[in-house]
N, C-alpha and C. Protein backbone atom coordinates (compact mmCIF):
# COMPACT_ATOMS: atom_id res chain seq x y z
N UNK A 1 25.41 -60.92 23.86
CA UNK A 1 24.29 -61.32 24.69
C UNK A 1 23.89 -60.21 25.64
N UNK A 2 24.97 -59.45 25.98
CA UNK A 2 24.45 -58.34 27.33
C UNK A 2 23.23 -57.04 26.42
N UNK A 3 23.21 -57.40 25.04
CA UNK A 3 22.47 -56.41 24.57
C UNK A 3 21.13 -56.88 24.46
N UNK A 4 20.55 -58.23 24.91
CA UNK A 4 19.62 -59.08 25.15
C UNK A 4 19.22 -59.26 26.67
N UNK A 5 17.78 -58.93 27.09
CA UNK A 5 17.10 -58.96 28.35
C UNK A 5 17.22 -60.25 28.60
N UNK A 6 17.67 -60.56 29.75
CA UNK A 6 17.52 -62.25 30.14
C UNK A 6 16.54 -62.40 30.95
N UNK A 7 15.45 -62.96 31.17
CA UNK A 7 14.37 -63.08 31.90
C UNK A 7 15.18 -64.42 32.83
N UNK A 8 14.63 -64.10 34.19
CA UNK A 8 15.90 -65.46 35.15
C UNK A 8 14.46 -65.38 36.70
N UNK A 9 14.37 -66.39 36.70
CA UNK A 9 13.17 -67.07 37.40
C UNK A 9 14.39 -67.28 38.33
N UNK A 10 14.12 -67.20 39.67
CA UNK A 10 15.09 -67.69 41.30
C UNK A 10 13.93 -68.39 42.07
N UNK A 11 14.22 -69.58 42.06
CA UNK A 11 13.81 -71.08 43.15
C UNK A 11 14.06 -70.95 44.30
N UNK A 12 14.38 -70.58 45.48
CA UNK A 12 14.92 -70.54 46.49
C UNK A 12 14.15 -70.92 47.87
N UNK A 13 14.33 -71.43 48.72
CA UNK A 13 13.66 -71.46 49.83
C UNK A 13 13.79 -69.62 50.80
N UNK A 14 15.28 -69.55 50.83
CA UNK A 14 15.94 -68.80 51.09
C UNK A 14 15.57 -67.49 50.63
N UNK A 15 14.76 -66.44 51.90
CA UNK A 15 14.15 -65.03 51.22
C UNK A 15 15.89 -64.34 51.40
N UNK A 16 17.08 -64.29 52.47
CA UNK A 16 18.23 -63.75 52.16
C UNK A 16 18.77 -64.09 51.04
N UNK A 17 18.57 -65.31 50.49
CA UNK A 17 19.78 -65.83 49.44
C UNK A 17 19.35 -65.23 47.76
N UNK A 18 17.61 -65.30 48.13
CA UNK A 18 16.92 -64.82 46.91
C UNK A 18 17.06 -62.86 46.79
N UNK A 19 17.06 -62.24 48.15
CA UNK A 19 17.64 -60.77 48.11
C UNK A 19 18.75 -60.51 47.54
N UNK A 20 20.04 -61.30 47.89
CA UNK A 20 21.43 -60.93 47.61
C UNK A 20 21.78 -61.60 46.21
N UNK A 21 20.54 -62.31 45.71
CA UNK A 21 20.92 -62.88 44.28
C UNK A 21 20.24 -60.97 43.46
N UNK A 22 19.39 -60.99 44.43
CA UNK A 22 18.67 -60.10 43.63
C UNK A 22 19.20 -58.69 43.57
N UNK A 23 19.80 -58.51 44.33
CA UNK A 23 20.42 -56.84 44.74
C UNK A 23 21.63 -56.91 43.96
N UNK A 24 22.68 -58.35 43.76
CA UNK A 24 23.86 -58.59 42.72
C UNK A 24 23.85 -58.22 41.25
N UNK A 25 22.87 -58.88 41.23
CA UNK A 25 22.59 -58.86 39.51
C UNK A 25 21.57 -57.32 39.21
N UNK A 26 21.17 -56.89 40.17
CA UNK A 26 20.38 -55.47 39.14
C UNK A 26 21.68 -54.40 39.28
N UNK A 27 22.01 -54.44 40.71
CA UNK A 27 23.38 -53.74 40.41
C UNK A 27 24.53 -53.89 39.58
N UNK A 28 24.67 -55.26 38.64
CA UNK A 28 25.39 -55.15 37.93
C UNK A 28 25.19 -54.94 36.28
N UNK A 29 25.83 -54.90 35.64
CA UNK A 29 25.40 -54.47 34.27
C UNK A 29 24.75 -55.29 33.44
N UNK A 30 24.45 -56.48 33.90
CA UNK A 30 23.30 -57.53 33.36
C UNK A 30 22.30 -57.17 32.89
N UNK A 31 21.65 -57.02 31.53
CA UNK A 31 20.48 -56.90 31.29
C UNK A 31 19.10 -57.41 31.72
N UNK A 32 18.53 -57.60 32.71
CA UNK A 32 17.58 -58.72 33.19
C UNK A 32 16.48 -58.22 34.18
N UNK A 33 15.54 -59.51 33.90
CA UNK A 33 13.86 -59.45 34.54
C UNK A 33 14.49 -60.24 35.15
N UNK A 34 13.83 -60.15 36.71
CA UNK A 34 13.78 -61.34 37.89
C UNK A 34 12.59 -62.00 38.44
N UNK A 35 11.90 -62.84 38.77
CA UNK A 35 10.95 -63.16 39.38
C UNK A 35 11.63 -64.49 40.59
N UNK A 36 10.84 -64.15 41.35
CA UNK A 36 10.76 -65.49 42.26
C UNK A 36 9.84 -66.47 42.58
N UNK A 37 9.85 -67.66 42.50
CA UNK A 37 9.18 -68.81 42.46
C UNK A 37 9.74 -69.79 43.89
N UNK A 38 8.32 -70.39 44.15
CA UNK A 38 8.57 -71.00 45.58
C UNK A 38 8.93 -72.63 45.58
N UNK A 39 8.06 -72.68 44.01
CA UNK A 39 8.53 -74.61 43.99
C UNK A 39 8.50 -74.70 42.23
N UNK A 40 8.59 -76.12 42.27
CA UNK A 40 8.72 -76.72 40.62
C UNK A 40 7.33 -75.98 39.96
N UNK A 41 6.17 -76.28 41.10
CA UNK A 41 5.01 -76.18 40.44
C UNK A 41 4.55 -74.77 40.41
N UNK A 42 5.10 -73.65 41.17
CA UNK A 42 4.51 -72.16 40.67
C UNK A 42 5.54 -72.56 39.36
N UNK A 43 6.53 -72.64 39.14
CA UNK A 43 7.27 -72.40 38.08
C UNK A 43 7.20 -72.71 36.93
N UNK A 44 6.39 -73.80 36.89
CA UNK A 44 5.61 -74.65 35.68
C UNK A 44 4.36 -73.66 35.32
N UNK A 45 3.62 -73.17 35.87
CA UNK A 45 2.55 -72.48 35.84
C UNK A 45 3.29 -71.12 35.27
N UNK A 46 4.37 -70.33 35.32
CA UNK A 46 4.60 -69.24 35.06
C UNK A 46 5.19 -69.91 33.66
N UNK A 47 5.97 -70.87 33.13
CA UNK A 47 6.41 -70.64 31.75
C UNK A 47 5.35 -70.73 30.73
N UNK A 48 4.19 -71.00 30.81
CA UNK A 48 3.09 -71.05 30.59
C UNK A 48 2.37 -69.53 29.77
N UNK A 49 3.17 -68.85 30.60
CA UNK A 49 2.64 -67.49 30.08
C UNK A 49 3.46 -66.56 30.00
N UNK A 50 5.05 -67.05 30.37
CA UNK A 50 5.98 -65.60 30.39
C UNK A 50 6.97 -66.65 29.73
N UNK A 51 7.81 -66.10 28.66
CA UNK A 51 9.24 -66.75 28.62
C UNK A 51 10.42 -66.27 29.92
N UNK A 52 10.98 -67.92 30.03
CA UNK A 52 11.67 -67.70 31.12
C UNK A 52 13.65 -68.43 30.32
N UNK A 53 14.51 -67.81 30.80
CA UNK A 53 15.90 -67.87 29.85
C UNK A 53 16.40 -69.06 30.99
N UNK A 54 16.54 -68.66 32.23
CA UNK A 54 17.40 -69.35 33.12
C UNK A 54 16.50 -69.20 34.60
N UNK A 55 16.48 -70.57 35.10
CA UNK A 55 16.17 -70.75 35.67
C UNK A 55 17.05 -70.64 37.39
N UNK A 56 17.30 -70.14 38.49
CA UNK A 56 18.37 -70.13 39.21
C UNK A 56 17.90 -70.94 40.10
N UNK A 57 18.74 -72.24 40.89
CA UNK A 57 17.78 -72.88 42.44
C UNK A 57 18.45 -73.85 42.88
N UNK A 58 17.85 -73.45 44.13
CA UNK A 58 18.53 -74.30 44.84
C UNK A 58 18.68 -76.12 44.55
N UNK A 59 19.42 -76.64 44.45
CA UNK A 59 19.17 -78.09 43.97
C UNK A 59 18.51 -79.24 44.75
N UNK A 60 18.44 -78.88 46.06
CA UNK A 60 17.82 -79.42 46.75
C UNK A 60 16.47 -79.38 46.39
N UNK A 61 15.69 -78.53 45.82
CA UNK A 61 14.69 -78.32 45.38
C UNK A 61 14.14 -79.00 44.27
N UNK A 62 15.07 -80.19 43.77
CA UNK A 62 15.20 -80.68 42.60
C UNK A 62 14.79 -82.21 43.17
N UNK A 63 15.24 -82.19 44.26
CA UNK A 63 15.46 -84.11 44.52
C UNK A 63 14.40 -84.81 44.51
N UNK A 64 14.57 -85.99 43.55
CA UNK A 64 13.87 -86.73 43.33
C UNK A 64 12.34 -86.13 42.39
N UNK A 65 13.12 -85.52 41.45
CA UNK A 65 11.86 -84.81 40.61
C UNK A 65 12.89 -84.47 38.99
N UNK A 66 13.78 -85.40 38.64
CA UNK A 66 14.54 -85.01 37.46
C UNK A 66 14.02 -85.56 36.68
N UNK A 67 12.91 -86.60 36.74
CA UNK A 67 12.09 -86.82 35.54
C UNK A 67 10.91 -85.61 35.38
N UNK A 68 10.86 -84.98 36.05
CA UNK A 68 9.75 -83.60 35.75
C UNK A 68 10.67 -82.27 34.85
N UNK A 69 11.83 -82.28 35.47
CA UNK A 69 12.72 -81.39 35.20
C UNK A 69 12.80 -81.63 33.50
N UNK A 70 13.47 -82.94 33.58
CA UNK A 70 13.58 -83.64 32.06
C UNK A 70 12.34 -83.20 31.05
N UNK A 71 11.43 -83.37 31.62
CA UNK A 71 10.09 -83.30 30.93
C UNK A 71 9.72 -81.37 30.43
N UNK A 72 10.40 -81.07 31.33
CA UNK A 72 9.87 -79.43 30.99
C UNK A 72 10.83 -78.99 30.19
N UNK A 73 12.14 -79.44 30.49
CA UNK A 73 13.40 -79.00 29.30
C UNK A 73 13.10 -79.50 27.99
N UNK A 74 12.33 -80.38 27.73
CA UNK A 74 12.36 -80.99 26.38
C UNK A 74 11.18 -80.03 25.76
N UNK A 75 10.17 -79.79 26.89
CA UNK A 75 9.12 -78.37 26.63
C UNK A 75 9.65 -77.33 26.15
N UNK A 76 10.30 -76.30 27.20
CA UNK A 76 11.17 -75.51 26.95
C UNK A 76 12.77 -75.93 26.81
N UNK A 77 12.92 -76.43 25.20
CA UNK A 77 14.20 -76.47 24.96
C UNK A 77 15.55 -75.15 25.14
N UNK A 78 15.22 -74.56 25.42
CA UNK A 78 15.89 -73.07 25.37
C UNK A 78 16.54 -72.86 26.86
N UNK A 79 15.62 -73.46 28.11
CA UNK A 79 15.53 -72.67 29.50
C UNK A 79 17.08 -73.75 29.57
N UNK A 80 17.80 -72.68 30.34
CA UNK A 80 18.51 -72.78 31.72
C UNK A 80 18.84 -72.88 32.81
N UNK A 81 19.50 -74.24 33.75
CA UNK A 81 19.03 -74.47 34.94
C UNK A 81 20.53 -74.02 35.58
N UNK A 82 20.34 -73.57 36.45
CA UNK A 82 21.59 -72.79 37.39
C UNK A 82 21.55 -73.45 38.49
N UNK A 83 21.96 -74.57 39.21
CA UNK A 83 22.19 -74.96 40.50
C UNK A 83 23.14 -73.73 41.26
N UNK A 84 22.38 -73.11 43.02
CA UNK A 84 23.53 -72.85 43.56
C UNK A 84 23.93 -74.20 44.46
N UNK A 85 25.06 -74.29 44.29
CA UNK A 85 25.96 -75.29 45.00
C UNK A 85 26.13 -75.08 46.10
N UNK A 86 25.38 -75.61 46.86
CA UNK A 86 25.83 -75.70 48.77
C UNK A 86 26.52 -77.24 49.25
N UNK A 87 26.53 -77.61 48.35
CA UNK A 87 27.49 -79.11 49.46
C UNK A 87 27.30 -80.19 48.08
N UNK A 88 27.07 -81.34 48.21
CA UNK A 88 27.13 -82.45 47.44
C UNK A 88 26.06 -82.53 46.33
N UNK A 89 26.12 -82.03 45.15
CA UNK A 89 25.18 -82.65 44.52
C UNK A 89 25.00 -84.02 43.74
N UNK A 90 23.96 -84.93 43.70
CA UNK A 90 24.32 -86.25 43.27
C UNK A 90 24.17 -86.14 41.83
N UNK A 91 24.67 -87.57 41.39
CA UNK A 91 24.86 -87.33 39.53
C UNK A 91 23.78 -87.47 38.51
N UNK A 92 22.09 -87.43 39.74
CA UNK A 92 20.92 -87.48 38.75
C UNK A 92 20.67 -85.75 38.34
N UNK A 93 20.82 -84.85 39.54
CA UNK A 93 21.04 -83.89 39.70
C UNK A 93 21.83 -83.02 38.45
N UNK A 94 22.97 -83.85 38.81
CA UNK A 94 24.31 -83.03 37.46
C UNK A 94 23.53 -83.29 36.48
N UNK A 95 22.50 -84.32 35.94
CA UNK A 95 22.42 -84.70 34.25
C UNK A 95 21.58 -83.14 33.93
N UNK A 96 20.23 -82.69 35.05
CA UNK A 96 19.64 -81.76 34.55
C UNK A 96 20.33 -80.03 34.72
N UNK A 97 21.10 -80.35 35.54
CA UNK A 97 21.69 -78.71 35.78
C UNK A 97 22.42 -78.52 34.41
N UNK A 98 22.76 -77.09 33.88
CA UNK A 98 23.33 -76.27 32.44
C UNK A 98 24.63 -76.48 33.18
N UNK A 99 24.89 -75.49 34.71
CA UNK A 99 25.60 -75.32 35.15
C UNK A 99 25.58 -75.09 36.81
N UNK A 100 26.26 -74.68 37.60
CA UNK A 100 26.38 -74.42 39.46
C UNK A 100 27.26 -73.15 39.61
N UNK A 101 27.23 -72.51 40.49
CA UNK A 101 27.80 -71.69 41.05
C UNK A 101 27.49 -71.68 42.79
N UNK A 102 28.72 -71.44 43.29
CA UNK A 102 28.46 -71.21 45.08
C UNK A 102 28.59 -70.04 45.78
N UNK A 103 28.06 -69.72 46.55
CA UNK A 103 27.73 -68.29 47.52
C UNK A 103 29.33 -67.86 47.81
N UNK A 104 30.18 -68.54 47.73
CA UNK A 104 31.77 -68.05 47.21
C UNK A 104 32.10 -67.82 46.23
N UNK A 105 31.35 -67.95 45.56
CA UNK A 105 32.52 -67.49 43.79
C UNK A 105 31.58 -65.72 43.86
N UNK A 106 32.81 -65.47 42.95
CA UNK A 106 32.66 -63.85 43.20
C UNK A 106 31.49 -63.15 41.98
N UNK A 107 31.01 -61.99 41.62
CA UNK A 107 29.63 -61.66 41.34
C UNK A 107 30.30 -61.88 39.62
N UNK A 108 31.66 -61.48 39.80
CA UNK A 108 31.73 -61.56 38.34
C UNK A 108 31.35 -62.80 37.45
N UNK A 109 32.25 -63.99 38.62
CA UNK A 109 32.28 -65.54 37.70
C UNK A 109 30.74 -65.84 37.76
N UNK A 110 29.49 -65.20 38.42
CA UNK A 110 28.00 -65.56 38.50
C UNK A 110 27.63 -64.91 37.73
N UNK A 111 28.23 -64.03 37.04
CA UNK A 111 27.42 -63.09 35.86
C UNK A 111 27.96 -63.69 34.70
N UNK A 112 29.30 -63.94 34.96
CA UNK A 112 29.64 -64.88 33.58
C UNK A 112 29.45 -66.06 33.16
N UNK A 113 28.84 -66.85 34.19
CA UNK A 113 28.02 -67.95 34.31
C UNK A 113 26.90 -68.04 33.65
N UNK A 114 25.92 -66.83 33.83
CA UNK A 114 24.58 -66.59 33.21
C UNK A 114 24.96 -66.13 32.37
N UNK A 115 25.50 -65.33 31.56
CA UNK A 115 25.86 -64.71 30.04
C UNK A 115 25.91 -66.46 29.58
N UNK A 116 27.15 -67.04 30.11
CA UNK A 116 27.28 -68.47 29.01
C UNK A 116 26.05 -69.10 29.02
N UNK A 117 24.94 -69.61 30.15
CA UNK A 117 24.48 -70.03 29.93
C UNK A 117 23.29 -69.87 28.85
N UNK A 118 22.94 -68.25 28.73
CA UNK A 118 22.28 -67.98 28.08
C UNK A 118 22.94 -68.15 26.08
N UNK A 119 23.81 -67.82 26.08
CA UNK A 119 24.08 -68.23 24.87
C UNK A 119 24.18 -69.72 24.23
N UNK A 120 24.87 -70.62 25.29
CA UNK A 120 24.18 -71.90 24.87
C UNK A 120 23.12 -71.88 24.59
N UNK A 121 21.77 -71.61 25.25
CA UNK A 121 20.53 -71.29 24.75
C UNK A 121 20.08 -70.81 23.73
N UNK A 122 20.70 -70.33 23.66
CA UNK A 122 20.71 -69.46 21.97
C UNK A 122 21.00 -70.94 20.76
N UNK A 123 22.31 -71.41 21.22
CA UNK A 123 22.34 -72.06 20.36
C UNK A 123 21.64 -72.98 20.42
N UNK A 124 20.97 -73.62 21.49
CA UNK A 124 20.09 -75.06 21.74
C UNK A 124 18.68 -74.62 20.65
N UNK A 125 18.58 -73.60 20.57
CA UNK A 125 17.36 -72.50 20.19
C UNK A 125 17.75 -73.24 18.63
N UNK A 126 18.27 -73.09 18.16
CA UNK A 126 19.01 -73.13 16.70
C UNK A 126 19.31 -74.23 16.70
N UNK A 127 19.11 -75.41 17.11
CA UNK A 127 18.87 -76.90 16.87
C UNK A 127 18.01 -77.52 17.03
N UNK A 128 17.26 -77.23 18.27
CA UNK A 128 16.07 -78.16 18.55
C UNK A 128 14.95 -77.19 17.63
N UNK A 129 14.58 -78.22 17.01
CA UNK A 129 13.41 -77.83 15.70
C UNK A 129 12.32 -78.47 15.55
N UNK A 130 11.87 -79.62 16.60
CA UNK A 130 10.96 -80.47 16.74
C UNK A 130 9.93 -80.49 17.11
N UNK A 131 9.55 -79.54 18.44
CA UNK A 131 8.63 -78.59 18.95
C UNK A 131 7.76 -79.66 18.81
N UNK A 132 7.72 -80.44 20.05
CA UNK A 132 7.17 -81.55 20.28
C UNK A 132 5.88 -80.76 21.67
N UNK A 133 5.10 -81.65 21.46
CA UNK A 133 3.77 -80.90 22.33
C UNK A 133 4.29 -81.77 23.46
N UNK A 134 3.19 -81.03 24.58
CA UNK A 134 3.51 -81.72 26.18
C UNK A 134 3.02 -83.39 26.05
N UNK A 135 1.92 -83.45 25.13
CA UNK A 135 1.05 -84.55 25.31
C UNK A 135 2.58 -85.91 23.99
N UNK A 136 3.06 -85.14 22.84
CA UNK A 136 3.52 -85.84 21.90
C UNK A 136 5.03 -86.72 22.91
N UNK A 137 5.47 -85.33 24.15
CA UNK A 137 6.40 -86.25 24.99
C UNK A 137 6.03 -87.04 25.87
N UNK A 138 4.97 -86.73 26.17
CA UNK A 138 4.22 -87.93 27.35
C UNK A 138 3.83 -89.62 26.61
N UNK A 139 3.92 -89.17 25.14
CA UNK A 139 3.77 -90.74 24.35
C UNK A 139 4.72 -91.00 24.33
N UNK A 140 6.31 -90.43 23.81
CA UNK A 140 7.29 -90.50 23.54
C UNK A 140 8.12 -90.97 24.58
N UNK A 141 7.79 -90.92 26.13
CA UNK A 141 8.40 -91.16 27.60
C UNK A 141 7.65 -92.96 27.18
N UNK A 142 6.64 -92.84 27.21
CA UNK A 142 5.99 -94.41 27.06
C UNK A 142 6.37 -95.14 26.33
N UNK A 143 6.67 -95.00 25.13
CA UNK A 143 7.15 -95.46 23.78
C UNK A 143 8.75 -95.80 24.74
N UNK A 144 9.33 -95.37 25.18
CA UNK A 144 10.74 -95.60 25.32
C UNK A 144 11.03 -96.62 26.70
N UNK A 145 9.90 -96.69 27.57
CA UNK A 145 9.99 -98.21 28.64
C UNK A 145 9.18 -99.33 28.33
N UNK A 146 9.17 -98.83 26.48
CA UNK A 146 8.66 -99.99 26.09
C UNK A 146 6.86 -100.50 26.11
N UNK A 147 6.06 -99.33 26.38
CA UNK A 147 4.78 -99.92 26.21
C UNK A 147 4.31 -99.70 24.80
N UNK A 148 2.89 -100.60 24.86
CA UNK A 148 2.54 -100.67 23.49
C UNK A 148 1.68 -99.88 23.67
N UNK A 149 1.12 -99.49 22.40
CA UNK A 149 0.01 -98.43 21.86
C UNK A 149 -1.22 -98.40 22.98
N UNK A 150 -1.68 -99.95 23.47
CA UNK A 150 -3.26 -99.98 23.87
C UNK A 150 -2.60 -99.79 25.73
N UNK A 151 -0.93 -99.97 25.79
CA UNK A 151 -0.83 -100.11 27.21
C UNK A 151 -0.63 -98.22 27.79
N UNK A 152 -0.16 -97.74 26.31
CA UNK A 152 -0.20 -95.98 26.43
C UNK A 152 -1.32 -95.28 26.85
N UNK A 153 -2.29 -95.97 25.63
CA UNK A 153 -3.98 -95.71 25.83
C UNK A 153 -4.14 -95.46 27.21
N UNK A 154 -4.15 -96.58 27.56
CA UNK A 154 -4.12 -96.74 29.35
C UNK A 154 -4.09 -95.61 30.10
N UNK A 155 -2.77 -95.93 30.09
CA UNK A 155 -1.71 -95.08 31.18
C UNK A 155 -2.43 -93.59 30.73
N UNK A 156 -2.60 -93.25 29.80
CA UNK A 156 -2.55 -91.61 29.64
C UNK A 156 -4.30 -91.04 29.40
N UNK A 157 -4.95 -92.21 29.72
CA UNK A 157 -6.84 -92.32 29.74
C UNK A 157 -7.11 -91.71 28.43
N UNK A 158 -6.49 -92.08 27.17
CA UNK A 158 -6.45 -91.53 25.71
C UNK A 158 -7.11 -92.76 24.65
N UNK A 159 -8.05 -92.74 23.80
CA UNK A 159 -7.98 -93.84 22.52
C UNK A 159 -6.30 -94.28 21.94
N UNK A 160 -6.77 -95.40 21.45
CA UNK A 160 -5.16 -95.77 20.79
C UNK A 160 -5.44 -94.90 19.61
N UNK A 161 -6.18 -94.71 18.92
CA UNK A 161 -6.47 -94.11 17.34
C UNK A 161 -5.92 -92.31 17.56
N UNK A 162 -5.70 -91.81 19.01
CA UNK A 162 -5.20 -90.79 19.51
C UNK A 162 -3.53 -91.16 19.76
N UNK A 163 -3.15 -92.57 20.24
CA UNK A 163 -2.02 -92.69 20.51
C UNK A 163 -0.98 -92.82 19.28
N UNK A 164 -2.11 -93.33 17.85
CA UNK A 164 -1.07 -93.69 16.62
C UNK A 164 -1.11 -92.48 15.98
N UNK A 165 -2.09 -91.53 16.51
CA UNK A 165 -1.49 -90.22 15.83
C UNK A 165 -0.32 -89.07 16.44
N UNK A 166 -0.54 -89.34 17.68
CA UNK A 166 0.84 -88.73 18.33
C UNK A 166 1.90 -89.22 17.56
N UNK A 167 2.23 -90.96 17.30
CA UNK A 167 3.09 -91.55 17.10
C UNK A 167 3.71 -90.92 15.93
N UNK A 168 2.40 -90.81 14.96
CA UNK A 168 2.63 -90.15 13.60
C UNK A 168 3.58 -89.08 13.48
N UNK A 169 2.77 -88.42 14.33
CA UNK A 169 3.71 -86.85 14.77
C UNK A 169 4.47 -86.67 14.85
N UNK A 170 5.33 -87.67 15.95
CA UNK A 170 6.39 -87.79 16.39
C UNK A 170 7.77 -88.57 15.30
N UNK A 171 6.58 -89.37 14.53
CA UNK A 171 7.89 -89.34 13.23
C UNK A 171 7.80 -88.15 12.65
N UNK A 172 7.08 -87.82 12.29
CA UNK A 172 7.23 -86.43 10.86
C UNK A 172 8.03 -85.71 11.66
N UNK A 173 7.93 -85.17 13.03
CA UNK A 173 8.66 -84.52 13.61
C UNK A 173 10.56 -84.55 13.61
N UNK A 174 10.27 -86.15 14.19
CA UNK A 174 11.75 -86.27 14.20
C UNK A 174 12.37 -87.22 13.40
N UNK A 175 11.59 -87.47 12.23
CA UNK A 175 12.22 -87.92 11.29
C UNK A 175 12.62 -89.24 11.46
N UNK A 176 12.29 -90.19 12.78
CA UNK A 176 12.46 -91.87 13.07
C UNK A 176 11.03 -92.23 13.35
N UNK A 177 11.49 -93.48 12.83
CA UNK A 177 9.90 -94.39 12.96
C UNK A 177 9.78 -95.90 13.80
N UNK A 178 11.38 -96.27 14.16
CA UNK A 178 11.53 -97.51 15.28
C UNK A 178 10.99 -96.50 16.22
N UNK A 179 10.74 -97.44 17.16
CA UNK A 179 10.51 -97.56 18.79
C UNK A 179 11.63 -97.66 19.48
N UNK A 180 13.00 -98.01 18.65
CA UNK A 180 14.42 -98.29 19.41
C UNK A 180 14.94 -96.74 19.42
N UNK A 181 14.64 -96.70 17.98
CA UNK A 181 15.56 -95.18 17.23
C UNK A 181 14.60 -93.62 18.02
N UNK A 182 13.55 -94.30 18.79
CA UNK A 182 12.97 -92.95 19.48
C UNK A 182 13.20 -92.70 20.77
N UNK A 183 13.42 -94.05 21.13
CA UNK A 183 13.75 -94.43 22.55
C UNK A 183 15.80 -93.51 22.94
N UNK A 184 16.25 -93.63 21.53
CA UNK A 184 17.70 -93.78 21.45
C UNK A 184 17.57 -91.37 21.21
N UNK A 185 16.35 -91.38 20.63
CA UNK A 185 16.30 -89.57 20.48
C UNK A 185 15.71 -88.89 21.89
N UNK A 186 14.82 -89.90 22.58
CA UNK A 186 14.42 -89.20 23.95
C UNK A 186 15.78 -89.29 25.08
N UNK A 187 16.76 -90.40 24.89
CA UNK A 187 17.89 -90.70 25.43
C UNK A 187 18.62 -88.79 25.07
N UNK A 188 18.88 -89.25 23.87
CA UNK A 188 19.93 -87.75 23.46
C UNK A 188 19.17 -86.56 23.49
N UNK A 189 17.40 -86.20 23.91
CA UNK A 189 17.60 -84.88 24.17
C UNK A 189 16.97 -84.76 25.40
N UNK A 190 17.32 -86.11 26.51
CA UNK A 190 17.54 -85.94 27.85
C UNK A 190 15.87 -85.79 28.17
N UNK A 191 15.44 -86.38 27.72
CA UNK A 191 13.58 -86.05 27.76
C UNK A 191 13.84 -87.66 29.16
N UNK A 192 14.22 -88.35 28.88
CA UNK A 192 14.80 -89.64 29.82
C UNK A 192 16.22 -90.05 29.94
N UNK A 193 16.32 -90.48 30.67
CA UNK A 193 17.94 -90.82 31.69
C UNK A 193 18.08 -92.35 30.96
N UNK A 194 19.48 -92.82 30.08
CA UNK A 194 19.39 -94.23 29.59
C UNK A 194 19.55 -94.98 30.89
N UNK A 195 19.16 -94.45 32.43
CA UNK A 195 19.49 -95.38 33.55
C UNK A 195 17.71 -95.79 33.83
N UNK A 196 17.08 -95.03 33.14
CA UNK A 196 15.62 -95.53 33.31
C UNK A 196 15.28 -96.56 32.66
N UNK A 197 15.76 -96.71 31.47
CA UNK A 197 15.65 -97.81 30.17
C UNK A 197 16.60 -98.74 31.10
N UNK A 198 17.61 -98.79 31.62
CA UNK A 198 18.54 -100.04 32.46
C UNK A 198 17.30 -100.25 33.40
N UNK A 199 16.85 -99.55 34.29
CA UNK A 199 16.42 -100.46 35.45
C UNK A 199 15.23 -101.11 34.53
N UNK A 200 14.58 -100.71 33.79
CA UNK A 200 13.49 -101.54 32.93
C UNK A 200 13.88 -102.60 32.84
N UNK A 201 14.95 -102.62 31.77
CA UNK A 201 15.03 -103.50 31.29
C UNK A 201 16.40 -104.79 32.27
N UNK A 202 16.64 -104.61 33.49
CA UNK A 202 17.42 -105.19 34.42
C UNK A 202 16.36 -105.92 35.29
């Protein structure tokens, strides 16, 4: 992997924390592009036009936004999320982070952190084959709390004759045609939390 450029986007509030991430890693033998991003939403706007490998940030920056997170990983199946660890993170948090590291662990175990994470990537790269559009997961999120075709329509200001062709898609794609068995594939590639389908259905 070190013979591969890692492109690594840094989240940070923090202009010191985002320097000393930044002065670590060019000084070390890491192959890598850096950019910095101020929130979810410059960051959404940049994968758009640049591939991005790993994502680095603060997790606080995350709260109460892991259904967006969810939603862009299933976009970019490949990216990497790096929590730095400053104190407690909660367990909606853990589902979207790859991995964490803290302003104590030393430059090596943070470089060997990003090498692994990036090769998982590699391999996530080499499974996910579905290459589902932004709009085919936005049916596929609906489809799974259970609305019907004309209640999708709705929600997403689309014809249904637009919604049964996403649907279409979304079988040829992934090869299921229940509403249980898609609900049970957005579960396993974390596109939704099975605690969203509980409070639904509780």
């Amino acid at each position: 992997m070190s013979n591969n450029r890692l492109n690594i986007a840094i989240m940070v509030y923090s202009d010191i924390i985002y320097e000393g991430l930044y002065t670590v890693l060019t000084q070390s033998n890491l192959n890598c592009t850096m950019c910095k991003v101020s929130s979810l939403e410059d960051f959404q706007e940049i994968i758009h036009s640049k591939s991005v490998d790993i994502l680095i940030t603060n997790p606080m920056q995350l709260v109460n936004r892991t259904k967006e997170v969810r939603k862009l990983k299933s976009i970019q199946p490949t990216l990497s999320i790096i929590g730095i660890n400053m104190g407690i993170i909660d367990n909606d948090l853990k589902q979207v982070l790859d991995d964490t590291f803290t302003v104590y662990d030393s430059v090596t175990q943070v470089i060997n952190k990003l090498i692994k994470s990036s090769e998982n990537s590699e391999n996530k790269n080499s499974t996910f084959t579905d290459n589902l559009t932004e709009r085919e997961i936005d049916v596929l999120i609906k489809l799974a709390h259970g609305l019907s075709n004309k209640e999708i329509a709705d929600a997403l200001n689309i014809s249904i004759h637009t919604v049964v062709t996403h649907r279409k898609n979304l079988s040829a794609k992934t090869g299921i045609r229940s509403q249980s068995g898609l609900t049970i594939y957005a579960i396993s590639k974390k596109i939704i939390s099975i605690d969203d389908i509980d409070l639904k259905n509780g």
